[in-house]
N, C-alpha and C. Protein backbone atom coordinates (compact mmCIF):
# COMPACT_ATOMS: atom_id res chain seq x y z
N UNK A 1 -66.14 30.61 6.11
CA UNK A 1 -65.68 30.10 7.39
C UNK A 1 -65.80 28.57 7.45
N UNK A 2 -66.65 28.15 7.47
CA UNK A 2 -67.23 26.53 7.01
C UNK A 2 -66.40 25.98 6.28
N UNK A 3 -65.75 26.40 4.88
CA UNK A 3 -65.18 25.99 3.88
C UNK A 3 -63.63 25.82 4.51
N UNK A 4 -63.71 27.12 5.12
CA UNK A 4 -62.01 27.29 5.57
C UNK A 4 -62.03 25.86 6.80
N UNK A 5 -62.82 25.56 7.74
CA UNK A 5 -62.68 24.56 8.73
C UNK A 5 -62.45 23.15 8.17
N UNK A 6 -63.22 23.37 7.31
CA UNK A 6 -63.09 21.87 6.55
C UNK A 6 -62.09 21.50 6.19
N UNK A 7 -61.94 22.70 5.17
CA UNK A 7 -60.33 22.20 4.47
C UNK A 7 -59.04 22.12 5.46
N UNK A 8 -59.29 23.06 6.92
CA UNK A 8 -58.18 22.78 7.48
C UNK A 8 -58.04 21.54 8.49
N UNK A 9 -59.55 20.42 8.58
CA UNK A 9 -59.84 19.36 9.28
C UNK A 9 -58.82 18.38 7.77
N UNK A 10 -58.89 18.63 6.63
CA UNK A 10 -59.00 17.80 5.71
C UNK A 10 -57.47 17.96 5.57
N UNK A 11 -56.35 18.87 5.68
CA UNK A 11 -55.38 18.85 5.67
C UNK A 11 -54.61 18.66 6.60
N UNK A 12 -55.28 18.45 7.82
CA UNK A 12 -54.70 18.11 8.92
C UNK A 12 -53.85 19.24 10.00
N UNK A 13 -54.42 20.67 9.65
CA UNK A 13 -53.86 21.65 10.16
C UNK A 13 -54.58 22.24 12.01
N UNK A 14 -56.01 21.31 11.37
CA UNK A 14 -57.00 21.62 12.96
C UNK A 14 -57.24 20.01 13.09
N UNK A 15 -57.71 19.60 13.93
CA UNK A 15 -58.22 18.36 14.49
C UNK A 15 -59.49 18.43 14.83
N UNK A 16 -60.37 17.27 14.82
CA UNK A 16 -61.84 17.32 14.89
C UNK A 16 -61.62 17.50 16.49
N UNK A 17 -60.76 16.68 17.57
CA UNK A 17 -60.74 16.57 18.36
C UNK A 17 -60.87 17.94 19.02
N UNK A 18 -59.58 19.22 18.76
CA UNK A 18 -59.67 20.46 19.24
C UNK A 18 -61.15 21.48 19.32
N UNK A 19 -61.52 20.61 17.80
CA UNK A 19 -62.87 21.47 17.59
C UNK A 19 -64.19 21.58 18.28
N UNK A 20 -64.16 19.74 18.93
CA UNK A 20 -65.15 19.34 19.78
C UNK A 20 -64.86 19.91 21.24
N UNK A 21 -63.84 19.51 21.29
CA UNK A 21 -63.11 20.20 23.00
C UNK A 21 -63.46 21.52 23.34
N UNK A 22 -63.25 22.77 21.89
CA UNK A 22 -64.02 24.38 22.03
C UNK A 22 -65.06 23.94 22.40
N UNK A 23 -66.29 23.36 21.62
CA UNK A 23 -67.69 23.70 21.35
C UNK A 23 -68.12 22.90 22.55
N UNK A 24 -67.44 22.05 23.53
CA UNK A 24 -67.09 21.48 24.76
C UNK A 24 -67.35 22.51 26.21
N UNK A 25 -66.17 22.85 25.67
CA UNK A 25 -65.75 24.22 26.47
C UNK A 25 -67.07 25.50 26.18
N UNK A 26 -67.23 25.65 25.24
CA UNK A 26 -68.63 26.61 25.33
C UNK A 26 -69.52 26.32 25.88
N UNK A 27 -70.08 24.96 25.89
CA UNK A 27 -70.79 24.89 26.55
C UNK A 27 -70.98 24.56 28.01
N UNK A 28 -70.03 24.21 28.49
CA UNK A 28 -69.80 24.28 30.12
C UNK A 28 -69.22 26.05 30.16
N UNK A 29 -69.28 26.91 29.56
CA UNK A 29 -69.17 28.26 29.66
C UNK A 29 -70.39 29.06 29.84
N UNK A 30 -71.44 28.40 29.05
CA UNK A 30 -72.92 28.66 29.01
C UNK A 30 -73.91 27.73 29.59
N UNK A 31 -73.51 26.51 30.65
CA UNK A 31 -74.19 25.84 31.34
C UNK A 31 -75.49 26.78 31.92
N UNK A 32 -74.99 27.49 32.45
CA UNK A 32 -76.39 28.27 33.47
C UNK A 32 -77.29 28.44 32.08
N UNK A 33 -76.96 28.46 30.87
CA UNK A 33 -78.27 28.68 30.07
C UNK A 33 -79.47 27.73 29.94
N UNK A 34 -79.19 26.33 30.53
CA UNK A 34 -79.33 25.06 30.57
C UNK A 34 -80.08 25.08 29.07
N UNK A 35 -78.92 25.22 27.87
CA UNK A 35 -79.26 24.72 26.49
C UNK A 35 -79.50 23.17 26.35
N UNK A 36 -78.76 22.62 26.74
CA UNK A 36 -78.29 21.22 26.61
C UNK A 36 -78.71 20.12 27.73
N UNK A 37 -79.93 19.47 28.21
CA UNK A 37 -79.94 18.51 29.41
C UNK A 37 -79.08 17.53 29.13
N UNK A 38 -78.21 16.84 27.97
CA UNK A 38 -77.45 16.03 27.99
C UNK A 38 -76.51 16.18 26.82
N UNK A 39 -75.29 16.11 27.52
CA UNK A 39 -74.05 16.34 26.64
C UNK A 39 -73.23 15.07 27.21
N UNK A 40 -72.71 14.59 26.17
CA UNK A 40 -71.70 13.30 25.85
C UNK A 40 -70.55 13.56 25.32
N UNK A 41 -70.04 14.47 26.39
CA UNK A 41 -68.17 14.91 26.51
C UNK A 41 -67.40 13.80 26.00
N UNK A 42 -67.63 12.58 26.56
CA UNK A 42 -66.27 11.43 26.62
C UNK A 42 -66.25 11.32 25.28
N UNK A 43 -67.92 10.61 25.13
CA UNK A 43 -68.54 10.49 23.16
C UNK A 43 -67.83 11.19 22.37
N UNK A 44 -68.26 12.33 22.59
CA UNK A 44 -67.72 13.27 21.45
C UNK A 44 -66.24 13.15 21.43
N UNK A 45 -65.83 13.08 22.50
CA UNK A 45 -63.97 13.36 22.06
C UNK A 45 -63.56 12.04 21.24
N UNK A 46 -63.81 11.00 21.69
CA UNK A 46 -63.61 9.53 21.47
C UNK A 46 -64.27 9.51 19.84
N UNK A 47 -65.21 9.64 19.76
CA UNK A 47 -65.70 9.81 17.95
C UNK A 47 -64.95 11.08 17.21
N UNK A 48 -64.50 12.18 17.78
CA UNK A 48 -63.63 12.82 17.15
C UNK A 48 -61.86 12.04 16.97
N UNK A 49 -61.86 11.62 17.60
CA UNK A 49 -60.51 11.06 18.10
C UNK A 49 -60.14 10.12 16.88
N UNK A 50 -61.44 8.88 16.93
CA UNK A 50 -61.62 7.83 15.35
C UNK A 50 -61.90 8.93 14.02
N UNK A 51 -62.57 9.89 14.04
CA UNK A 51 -62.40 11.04 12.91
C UNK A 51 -61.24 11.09 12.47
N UNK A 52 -60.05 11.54 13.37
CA UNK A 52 -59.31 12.21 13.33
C UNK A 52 -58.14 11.16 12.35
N UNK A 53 -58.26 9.96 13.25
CA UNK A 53 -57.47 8.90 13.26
C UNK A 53 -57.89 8.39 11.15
N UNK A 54 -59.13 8.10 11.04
CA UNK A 54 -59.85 7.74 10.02
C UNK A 54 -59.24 9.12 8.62
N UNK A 55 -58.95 10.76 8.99
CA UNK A 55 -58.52 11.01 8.00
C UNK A 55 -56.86 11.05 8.00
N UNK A 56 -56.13 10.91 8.86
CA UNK A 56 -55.39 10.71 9.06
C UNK A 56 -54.63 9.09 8.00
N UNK A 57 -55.87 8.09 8.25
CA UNK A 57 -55.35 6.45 7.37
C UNK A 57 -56.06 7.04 5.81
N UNK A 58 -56.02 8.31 5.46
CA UNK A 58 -56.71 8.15 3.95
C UNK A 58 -57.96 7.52 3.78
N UNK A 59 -59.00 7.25 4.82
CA UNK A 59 -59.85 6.96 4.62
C UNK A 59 -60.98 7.97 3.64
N UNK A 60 -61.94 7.50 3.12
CA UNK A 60 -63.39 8.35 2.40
C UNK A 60 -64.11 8.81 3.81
N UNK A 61 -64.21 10.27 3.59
CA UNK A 61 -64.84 11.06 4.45
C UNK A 61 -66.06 11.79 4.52
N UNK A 62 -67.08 11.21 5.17
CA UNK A 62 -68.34 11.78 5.11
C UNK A 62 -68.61 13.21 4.80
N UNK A 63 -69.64 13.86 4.13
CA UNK A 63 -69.38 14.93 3.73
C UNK A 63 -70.07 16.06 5.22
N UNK A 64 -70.20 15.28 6.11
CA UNK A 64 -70.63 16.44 7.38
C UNK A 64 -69.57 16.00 8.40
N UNK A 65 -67.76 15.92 7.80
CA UNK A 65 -66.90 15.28 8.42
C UNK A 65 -66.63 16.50 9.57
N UNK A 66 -66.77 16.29 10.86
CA UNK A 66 -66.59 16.90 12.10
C UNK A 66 -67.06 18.41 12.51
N UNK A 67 -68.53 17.93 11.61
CA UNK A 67 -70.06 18.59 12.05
C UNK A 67 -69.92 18.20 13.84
N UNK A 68 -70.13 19.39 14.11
CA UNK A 68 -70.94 19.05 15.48
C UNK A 68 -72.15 19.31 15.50
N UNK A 69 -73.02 18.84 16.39
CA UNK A 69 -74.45 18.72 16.15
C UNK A 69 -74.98 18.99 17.73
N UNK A 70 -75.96 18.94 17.73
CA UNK A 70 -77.17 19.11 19.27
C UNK A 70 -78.41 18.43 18.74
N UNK A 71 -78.74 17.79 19.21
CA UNK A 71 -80.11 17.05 19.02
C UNK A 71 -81.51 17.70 19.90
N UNK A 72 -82.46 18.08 19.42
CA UNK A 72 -83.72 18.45 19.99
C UNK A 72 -83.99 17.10 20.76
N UNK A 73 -84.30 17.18 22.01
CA UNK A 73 -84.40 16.21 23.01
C UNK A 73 -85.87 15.21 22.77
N UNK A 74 -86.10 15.77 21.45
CA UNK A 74 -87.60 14.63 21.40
C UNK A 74 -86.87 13.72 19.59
N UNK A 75 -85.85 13.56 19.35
CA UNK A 75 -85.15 12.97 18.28
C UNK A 75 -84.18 11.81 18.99
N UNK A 76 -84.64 10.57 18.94
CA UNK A 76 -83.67 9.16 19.46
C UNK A 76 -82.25 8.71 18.71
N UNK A 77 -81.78 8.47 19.89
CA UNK A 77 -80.43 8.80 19.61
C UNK A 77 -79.73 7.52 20.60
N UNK A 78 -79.76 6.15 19.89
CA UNK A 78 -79.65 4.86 20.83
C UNK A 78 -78.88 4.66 21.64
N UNK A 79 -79.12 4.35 23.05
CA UNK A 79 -78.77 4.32 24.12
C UNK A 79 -78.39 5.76 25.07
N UNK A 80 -78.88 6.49 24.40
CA UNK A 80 -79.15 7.76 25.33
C UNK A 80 -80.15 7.85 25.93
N UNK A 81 -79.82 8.81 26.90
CA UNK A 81 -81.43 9.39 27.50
C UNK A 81 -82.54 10.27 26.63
N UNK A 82 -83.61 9.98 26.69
CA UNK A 82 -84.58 11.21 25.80
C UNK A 82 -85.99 10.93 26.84
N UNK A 83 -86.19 13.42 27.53
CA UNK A 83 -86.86 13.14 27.86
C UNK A 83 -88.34 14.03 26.94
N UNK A 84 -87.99 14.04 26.09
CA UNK A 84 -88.99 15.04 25.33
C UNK A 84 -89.46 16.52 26.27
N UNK A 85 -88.34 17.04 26.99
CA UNK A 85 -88.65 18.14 28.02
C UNK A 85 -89.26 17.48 29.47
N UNK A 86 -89.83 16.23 29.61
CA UNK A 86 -90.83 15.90 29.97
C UNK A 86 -90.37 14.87 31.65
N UNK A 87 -90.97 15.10 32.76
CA UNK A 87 -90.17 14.12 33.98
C UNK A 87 -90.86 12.99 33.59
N UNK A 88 -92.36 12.97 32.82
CA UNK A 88 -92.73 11.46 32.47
C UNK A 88 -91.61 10.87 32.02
N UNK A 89 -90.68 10.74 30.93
CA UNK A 89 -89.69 9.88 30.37
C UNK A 89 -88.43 10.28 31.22
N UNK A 90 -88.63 10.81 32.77
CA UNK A 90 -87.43 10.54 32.95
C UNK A 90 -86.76 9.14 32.95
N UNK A 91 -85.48 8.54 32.62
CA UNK A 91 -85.11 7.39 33.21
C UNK A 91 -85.06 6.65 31.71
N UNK A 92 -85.54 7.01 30.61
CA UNK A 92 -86.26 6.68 29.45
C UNK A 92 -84.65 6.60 28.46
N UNK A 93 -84.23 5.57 28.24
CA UNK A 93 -83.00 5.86 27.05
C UNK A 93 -83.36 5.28 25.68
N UNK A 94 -83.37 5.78 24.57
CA UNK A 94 -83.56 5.37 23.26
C UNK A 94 -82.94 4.28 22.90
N UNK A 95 -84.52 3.14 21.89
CA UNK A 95 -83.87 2.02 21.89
C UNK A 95 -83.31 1.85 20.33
N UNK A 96 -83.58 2.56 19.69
CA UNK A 96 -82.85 2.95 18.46
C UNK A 96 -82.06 4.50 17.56
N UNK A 97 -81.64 4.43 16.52
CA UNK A 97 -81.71 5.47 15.88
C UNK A 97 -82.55 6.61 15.11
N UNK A 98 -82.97 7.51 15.75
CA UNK A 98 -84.10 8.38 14.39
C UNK A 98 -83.16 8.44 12.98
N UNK A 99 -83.93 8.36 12.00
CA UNK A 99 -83.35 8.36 10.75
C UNK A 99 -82.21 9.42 10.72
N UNK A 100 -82.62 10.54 10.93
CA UNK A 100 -81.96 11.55 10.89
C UNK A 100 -80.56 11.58 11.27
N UNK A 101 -80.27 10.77 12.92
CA UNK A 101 -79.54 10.76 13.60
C UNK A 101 -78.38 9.59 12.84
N UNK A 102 -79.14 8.89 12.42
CA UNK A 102 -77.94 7.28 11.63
C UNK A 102 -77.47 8.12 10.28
N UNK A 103 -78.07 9.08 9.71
CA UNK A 103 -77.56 9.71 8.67
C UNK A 103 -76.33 10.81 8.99
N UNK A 104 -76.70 11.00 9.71
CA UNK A 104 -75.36 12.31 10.64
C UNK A 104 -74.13 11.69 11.00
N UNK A 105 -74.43 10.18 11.60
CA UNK A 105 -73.45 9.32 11.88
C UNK A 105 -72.62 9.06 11.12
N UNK A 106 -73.64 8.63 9.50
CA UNK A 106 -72.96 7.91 8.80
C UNK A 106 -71.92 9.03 7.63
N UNK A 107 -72.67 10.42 8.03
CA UNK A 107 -71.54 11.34 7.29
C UNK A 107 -70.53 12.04 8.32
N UNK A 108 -70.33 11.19 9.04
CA UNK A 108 -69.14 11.45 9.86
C UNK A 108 -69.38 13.00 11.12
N UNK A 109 -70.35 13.47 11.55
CA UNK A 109 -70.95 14.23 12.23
C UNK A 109 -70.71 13.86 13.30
N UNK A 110 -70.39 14.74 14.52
CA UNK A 110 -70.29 14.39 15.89
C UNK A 110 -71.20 14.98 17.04
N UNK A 111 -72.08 14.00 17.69
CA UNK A 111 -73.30 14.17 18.20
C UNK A 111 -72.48 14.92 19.76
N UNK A 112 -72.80 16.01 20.34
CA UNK A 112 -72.43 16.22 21.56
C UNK A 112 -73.57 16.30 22.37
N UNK A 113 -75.05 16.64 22.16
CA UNK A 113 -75.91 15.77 23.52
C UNK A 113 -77.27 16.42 23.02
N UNK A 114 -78.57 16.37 23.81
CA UNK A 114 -79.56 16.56 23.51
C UNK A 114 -79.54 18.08 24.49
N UNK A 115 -80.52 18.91 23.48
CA UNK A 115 -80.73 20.27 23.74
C UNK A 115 -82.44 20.49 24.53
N UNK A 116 -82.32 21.10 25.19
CA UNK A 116 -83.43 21.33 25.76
C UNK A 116 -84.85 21.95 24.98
N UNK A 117 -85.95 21.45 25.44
CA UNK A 117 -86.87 21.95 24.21
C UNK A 117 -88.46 22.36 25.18
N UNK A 118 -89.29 22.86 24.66
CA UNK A 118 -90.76 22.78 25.39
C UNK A 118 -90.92 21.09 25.69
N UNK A 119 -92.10 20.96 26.78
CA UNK A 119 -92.01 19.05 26.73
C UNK A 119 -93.23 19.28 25.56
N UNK A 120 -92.57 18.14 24.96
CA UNK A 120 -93.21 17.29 24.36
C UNK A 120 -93.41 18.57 22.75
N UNK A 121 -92.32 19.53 22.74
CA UNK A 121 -92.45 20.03 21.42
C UNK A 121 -93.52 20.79 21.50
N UNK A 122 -94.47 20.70 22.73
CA UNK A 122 -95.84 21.61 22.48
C UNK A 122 -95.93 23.51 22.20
């Protein structure tokens, strides 16, 4: 299944954009589960959009090209909010990248928001 998405992102038969828009759509389908305290709809479409555009010019394509992702809400993710579960950090936005997160970036992965967790991971 994985293999088949890829190759059809890579031939241009699906769009990263459509793909983000589902996994979009799922999750405002499963809101009441409150998986997610922060999702970055516009983000995601707009970084799928340069995906899209980027294999489209023959560009070199990261090998987690239009990964979608969820971030555990205690992993920084710059200029977002992160509250580690927690109302202490409400208000709190990350002033850099966790390693993890600049590596996802840089293989072409599309971040759609931070997932809800115990506070503080405990």
């Amino acid at each position: 299944m994985i293999s088949e998405k890829r190759q059809a992102f890579l031939d241009g038969t699906y769009t990263v954009v459509n793909h983000v828009r589902m996994y979009l759509n799922k999750i405002e389908e499963k809101k009441h589960l409150n998986a997610f305290v922060h999702v970055y709809s516009d983000e995601a479409i707009e970084r799928a959009t340069q995906l899209d555009k980027k294999r489209a010019e023959g560009k070199t394509l990261g090998s987690l090209f239009g990964v979608v992702v969820g971030l555990k809400d205690n992993i920084n993710y710059k200029d977002h909010p992160l509250t580690c579960g927690s109302r202490i950090l409400s208000g709190y936005n990350a002033t850099y990248n966790a390693h993890v997160v600049q590596r996802l970036l840089e293989e072409d992965a599309i971040i759609l928001g931070h997932l809800n967790m115990d506070e503080f991971a405990m």
